[in-house]
C-alpha atoms as a PDB file:
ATOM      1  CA  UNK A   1      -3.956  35.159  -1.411  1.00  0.00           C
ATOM      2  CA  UNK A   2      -6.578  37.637  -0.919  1.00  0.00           C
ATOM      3  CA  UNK A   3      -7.113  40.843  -3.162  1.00  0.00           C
ATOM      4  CA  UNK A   4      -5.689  43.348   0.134  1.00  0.00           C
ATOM      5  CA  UNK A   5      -2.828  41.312   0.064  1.00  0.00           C
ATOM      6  CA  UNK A   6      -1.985  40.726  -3.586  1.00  0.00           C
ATOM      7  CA  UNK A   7      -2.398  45.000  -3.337  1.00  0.00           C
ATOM      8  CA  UNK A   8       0.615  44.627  -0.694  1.00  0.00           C
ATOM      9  CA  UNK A   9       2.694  42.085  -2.395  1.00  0.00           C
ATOM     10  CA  UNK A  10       2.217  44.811  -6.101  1.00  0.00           C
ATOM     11  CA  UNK A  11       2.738  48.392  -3.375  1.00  0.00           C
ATOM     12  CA  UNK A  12       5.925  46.187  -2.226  1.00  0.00           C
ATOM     13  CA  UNK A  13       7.604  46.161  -5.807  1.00  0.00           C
ATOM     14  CA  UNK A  14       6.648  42.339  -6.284  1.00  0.00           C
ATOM     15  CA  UNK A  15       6.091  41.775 -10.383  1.00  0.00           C
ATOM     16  CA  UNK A  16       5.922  38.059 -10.456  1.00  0.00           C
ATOM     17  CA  UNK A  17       3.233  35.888  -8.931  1.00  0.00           C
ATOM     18  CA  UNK A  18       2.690  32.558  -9.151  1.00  0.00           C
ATOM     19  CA  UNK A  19      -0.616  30.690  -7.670  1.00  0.00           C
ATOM     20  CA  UNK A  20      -1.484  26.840  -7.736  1.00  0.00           C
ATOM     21  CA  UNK A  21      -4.695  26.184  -7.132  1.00  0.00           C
ATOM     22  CA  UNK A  22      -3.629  22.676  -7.332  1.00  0.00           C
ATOM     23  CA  UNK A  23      -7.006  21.589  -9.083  1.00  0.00           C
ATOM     24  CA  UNK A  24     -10.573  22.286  -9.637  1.00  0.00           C
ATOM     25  CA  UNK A  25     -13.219  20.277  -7.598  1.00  0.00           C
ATOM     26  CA  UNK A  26     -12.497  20.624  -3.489  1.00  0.00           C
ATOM     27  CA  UNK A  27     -12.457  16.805  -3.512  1.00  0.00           C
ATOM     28  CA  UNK A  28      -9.130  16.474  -5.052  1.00  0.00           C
ATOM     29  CA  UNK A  29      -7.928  19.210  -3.443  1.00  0.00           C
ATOM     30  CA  UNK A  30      -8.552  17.691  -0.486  1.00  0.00           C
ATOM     31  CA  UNK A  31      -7.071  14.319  -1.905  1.00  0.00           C
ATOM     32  CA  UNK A  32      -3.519  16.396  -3.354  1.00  0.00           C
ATOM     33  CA  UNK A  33      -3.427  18.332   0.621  1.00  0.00           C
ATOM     34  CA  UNK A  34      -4.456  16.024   2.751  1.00  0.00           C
ATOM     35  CA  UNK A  35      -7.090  18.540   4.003  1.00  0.00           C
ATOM     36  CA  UNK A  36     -10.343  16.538   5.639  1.00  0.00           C
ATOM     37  CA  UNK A  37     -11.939  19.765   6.139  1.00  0.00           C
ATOM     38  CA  UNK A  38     -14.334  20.327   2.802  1.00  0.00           C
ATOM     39  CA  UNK A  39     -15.418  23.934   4.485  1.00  0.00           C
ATOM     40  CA  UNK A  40     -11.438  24.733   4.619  1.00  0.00           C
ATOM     41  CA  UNK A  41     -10.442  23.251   1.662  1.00  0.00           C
ATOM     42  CA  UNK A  42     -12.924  24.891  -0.395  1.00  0.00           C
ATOM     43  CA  UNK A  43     -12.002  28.267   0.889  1.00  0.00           C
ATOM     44  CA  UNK A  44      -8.276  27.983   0.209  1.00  0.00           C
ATOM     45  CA  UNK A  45      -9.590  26.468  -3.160  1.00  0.00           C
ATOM     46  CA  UNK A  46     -12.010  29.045  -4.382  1.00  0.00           C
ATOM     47  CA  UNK A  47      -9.446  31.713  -2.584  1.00  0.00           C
ATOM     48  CA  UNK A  48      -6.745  30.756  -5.451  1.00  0.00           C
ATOM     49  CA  UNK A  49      -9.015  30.870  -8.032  1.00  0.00           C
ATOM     50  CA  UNK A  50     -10.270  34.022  -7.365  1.00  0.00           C
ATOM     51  CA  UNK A  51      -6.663  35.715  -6.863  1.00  0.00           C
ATOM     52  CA  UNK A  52      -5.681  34.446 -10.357  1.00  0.00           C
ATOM     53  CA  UNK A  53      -8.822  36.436 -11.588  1.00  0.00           C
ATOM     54  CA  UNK A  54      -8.493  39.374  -9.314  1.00  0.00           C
ATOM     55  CA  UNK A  55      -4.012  39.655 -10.543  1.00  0.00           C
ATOM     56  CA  UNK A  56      -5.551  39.282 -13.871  1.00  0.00           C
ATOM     57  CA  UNK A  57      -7.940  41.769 -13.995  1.00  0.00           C
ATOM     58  CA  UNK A  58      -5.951  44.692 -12.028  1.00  0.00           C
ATOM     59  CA  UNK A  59      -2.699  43.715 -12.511  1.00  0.00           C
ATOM     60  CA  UNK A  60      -1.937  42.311 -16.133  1.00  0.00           C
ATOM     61  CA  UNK A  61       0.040  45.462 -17.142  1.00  0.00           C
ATOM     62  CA  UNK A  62       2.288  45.052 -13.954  1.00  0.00           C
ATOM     63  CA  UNK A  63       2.580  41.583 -12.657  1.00  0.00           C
ATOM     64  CA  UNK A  64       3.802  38.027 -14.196  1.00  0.00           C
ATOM     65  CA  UNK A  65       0.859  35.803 -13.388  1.00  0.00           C
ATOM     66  CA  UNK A  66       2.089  32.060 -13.480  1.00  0.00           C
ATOM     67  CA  UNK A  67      -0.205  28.763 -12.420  1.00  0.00           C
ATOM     68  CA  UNK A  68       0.431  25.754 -11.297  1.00  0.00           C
ATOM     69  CA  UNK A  69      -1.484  22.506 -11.597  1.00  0.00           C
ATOM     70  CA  UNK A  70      -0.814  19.453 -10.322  1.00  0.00           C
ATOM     71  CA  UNK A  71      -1.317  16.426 -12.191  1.00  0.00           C
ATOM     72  CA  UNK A  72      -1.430  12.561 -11.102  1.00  0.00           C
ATOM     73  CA  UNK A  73      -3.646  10.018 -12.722  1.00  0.00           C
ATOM     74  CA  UNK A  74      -4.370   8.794  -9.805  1.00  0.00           C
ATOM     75  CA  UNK A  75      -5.957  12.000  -7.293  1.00  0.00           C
ATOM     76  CA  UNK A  76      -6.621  13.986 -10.967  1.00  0.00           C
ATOM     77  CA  UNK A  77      -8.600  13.450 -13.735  1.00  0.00           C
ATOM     78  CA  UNK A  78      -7.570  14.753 -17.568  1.00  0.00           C
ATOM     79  CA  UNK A  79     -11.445  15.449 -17.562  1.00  0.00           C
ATOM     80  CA  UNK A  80     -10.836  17.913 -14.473  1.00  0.00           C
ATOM     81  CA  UNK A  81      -7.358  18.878 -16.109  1.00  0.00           C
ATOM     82  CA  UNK A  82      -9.454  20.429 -19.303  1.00  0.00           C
ATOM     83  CA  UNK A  83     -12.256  22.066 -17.081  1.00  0.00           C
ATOM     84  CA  UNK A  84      -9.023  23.860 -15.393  1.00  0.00           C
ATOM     85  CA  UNK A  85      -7.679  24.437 -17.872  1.00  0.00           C
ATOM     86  CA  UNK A  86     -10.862  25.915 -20.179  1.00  0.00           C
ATOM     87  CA  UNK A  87     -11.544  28.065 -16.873  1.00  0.00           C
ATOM     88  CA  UNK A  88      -7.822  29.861 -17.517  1.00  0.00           C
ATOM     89  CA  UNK A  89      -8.446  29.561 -21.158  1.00  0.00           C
ATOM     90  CA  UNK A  90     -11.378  32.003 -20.253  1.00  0.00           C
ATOM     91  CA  UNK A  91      -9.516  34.319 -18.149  1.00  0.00           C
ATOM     92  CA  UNK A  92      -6.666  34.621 -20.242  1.00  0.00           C
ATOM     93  CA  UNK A  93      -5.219  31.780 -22.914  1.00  0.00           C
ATOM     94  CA  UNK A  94      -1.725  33.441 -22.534  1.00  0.00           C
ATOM     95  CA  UNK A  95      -1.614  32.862 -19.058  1.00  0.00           C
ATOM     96  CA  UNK A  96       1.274  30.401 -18.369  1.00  0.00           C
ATOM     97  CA  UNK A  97       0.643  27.431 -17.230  1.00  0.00           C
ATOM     98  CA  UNK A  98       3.142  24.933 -15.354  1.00  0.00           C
ATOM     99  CA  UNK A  99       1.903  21.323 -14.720  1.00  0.00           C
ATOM    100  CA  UNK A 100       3.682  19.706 -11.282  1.00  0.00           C
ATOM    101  CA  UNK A 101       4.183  16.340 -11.406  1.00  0.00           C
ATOM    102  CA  UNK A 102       2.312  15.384  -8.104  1.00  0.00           C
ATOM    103  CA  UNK A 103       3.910  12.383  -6.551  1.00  0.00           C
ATOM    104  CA  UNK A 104       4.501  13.646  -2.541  1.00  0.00           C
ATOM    105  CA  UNK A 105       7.961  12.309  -1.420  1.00  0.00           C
ATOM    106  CA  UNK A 106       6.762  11.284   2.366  1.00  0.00           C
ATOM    107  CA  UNK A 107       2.110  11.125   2.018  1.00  0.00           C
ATOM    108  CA  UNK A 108       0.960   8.984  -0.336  1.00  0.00           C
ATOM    109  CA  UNK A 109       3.989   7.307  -1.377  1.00  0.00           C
ATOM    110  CA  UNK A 110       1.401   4.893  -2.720  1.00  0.00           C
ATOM    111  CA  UNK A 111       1.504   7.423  -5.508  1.00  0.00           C
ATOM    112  CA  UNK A 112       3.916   6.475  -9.379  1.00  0.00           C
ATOM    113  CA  UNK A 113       5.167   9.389 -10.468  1.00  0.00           C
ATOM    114  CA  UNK A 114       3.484  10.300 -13.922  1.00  0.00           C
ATOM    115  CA  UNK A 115       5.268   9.195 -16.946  1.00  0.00           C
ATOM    116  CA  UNK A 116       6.445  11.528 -19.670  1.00  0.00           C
ATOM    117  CA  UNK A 117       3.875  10.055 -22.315  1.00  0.00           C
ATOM    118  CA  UNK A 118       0.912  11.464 -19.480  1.00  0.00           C
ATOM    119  CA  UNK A 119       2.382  14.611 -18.964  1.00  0.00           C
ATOM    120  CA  UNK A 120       3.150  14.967 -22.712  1.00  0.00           C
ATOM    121  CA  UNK A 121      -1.136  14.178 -23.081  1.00  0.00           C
ATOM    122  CA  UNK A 122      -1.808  16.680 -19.979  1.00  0.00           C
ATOM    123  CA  UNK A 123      -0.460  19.333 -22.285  1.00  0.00           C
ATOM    124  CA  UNK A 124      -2.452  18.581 -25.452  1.00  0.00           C
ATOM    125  CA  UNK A 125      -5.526  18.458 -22.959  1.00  0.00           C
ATOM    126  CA  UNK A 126      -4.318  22.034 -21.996  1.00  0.00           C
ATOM    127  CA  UNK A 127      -3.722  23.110 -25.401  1.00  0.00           C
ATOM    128  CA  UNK A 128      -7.082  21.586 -26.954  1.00  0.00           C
ATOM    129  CA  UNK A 129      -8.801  23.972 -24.489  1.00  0.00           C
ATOM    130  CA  UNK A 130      -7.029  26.643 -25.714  1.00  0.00           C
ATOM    131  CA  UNK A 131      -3.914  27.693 -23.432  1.00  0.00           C
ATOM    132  CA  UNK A 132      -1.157  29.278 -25.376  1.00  0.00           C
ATOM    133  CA  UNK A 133       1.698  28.460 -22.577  1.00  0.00           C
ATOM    134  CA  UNK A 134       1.505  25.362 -20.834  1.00  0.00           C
ATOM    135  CA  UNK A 135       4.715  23.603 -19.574  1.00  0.00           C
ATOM    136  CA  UNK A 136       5.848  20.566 -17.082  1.00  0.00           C
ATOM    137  CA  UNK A 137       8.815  22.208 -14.903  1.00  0.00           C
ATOM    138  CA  UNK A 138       9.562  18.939 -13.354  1.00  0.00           C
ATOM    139  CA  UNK A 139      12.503  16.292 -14.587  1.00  0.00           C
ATOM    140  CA  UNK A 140      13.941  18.891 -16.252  1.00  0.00           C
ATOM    141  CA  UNK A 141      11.395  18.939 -19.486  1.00  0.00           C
ATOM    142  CA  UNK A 142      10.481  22.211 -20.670  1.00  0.00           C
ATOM    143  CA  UNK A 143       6.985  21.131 -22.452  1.00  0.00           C
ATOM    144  CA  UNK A 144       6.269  24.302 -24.300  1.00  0.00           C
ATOM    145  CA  UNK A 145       2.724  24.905 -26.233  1.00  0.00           C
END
Protein backbone atom coordinates (compact mmCIF):
# COMPACT_ATOMS: atom_id res chain seq x y z
CA UNK A 1 0.00 0.00 0.00
CA UNK A 2 1.94 2.84 -1.20
CA UNK A 3 1.11 6.63 -0.46
CA UNK A 4 -0.10 7.14 -4.63
CA UNK A 5 -2.28 4.46 -4.03
CA UNK A 6 -3.77 5.00 -0.58
CA UNK A 7 -4.41 8.77 -2.55
CA UNK A 8 -6.54 6.50 -5.11
CA UNK A 9 -8.23 4.23 -2.74
CA UNK A 10 -9.34 8.11 -0.48
CA UNK A 11 -10.11 10.07 -4.50
CA UNK A 12 -12.27 6.69 -4.96
CA UNK A 13 -14.67 7.42 -1.90
CA UNK A 14 -12.91 4.58 0.23
CA UNK A 15 -13.20 5.76 4.23
CA UNK A 16 -12.11 2.61 5.87
CA UNK A 17 -8.68 1.03 5.69
CA UNK A 18 -7.37 -1.61 7.34
CA UNK A 19 -3.45 -2.70 7.15
CA UNK A 20 -1.67 -5.75 8.91
CA UNK A 21 1.65 -5.49 8.99
CA UNK A 22 1.50 -8.83 10.53
CA UNK A 23 4.54 -8.03 12.93
CA UNK A 24 7.59 -6.06 13.52
CA UNK A 25 11.05 -7.69 12.82
CA UNK A 26 11.24 -9.12 8.89
CA UNK A 27 12.17 -12.46 10.50
CA UNK A 28 8.77 -13.27 11.67
CA UNK A 29 7.32 -11.87 8.94
CA UNK A 30 8.98 -14.07 6.98
CA UNK A 31 8.12 -16.97 9.51
CA UNK A 32 3.92 -15.79 9.56
CA UNK A 33 4.26 -15.59 5.15
CA UNK A 34 6.31 -18.04 4.31
CA UNK A 35 8.43 -15.44 2.41
CA UNK A 36 12.37 -16.72 2.13
CA UNK A 37 13.16 -13.57 0.50
CA UNK A 38 14.50 -11.08 3.54
CA UNK A 39 14.99 -8.20 0.63
CA UNK A 40 11.08 -8.85 -0.26
CA UNK A 41 9.83 -9.39 2.92
CA UNK A 42 11.27 -6.39 4.36
CA UNK A 43 9.84 -4.22 1.69
CA UNK A 44 6.26 -5.44 2.01
CA UNK A 45 7.10 -5.10 5.83
CA UNK A 46 8.43 -1.62 6.12
CA UNK A 47 5.76 -0.78 3.10
CA UNK A 48 2.80 -1.45 5.79
CA UNK A 49 4.31 0.33 8.32
CA UNK A 50 4.84 3.24 6.53
CA UNK A 51 1.14 3.36 4.98
CA UNK A 52 -0.27 3.21 8.55
CA UNK A 53 1.89 6.42 9.17
CA UNK A 54 1.36 8.04 5.86
CA UNK A 55 -3.21 7.27 6.36
CA UNK A 56 -2.44 8.66 9.68
CA UNK A 57 -0.86 11.66 9.01
CA UNK A 58 -3.01 12.84 5.80
CA UNK A 59 -5.93 11.10 6.29
CA UNK A 60 -7.13 10.95 10.06
CA UNK A 61 -10.02 13.42 9.44
CA UNK A 62 -11.29 11.17 6.49
CA UNK A 63 -10.38 7.57 6.74
CA UNK A 64 -10.97 4.64 9.48
CA UNK A 65 -7.46 3.36 10.01
CA UNK A 66 -7.68 -0.27 11.52
CA UNK A 67 -4.44 -2.78 12.19
CA UNK A 68 -4.01 -6.02 12.37
CA UNK A 69 -1.46 -8.12 14.21
CA UNK A 70 -1.01 -11.46 14.26
CA UNK A 71 -0.20 -13.26 17.27
CA UNK A 72 1.14 -16.99 17.92
CA UNK A 73 3.49 -17.89 20.69
CA UNK A 74 5.16 -19.79 18.65
CA UNK A 75 6.41 -17.39 15.21
CA UNK A 76 5.68 -14.10 17.77
CA UNK A 77 7.03 -12.91 20.70
CA UNK A 78 4.85 -10.71 23.50
CA UNK A 79 8.31 -8.84 23.63
CA UNK A 80 7.83 -8.02 19.74
CA UNK A 81 3.94 -7.72 20.44
CA UNK A 82 4.77 -4.51 22.90
CA UNK A 83 7.50 -2.98 20.51
CA UNK A 84 4.40 -3.09 17.89
CA UNK A 85 2.41 -2.12 19.74
CA UNK A 86 4.49 1.05 21.54
CA UNK A 87 5.35 1.94 17.74
CA UNK A 88 1.25 2.52 17.16
CA UNK A 89 1.07 3.80 20.64
CA UNK A 90 3.41 6.55 19.12
CA UNK A 91 1.56 7.19 16.05
CA UNK A 92 -1.68 7.29 17.50
CA UNK A 93 -2.93 5.32 20.94
CA UNK A 94 -6.55 5.49 19.52
CA UNK A 95 -5.70 3.68 16.62
CA UNK A 96 -7.63 0.34 16.71
CA UNK A 97 -6.01 -2.46 17.00
CA UNK A 98 -7.29 -6.14 16.08
CA UNK A 99 -5.06 -9.12 17.15
CA UNK A 100 -5.52 -12.36 14.54
CA UNK A 101 -5.16 -15.41 16.00
CA UNK A 102 -2.40 -16.84 13.63
CA UNK A 103 -2.78 -20.55 13.31
CA UNK A 104 -2.72 -21.10 9.10
CA UNK A 105 -5.37 -23.81 8.27
CA UNK A 106 -3.11 -25.69 5.42
CA UNK A 107 1.22 -24.19 6.30
CA UNK A 108 2.30 -24.82 9.45
CA UNK A 109 -0.36 -26.89 10.76
CA UNK A 110 2.37 -27.66 13.26
CA UNK A 111 0.99 -24.47 14.71
CA UNK A 112 -1.93 -24.67 18.33
CA UNK A 113 -4.10 -22.14 17.96
CA UNK A 114 -3.55 -19.53 20.87
CA UNK A 115 -5.65 -19.97 23.87
CA UNK A 116 -7.98 -17.33 25.22
CA UNK A 117 -5.80 -16.81 28.50
CA UNK A 118 -2.72 -15.65 25.68
CA UNK A 119 -4.78 -13.57 23.74
CA UNK A 120 -6.46 -12.15 26.88
CA UNK A 121 -2.32 -11.30 28.01
CA UNK A 122 -1.61 -10.03 24.24
CA UNK A 123 -4.09 -7.32 25.06
CA UNK A 124 -2.76 -6.17 28.45
CA UNK A 125 0.74 -6.18 26.59
CA UNK A 126 -1.08 -3.81 24.09
CA UNK A 127 -2.71 -1.82 26.65
CA UNK A 128 0.48 -1.49 29.05
CA UNK A 129 2.05 0.26 26.02
CA UNK A 130 -0.57 2.45 25.81
CA UNK A 131 -3.24 1.52 22.98
CA UNK A 132 -6.68 2.71 23.77
CA UNK A 133 -8.50 0.04 21.27
CA UNK A 134 -7.13 -3.23 21.02
CA UNK A 135 -9.40 -6.27 20.27
CA UNK A 136 -9.12 -10.20 19.17
CA UNK A 137 -11.82 -10.53 16.19
CA UNK A 138 -11.33 -14.19 16.08
CA UNK A 139 -13.70 -17.01 17.98
CA UNK A 140 -16.10 -14.61 18.24
CA UNK A 141 -14.47 -12.55 21.41
CA UNK A 142 -14.72 -8.97 21.21
CA UNK A 143 -11.57 -8.12 23.65
CA UNK A 144 -12.14 -4.45 24.07
CA UNK A 145 -9.41 -2.06 25.94
Amino acid sequence: MTPDYIDELVEAGCNNIGVEPKCLYVETYMRITGLSSREIAKKYLETSWKAIEYIHEYYSDKVYLGIGLVYNKAPVSLEEIAEAGSRIASIDPNIQVTVLEYFPAFRRRDLIRPTVEEILKVKQVLEEQGLKNSYSSDRNRPYRA
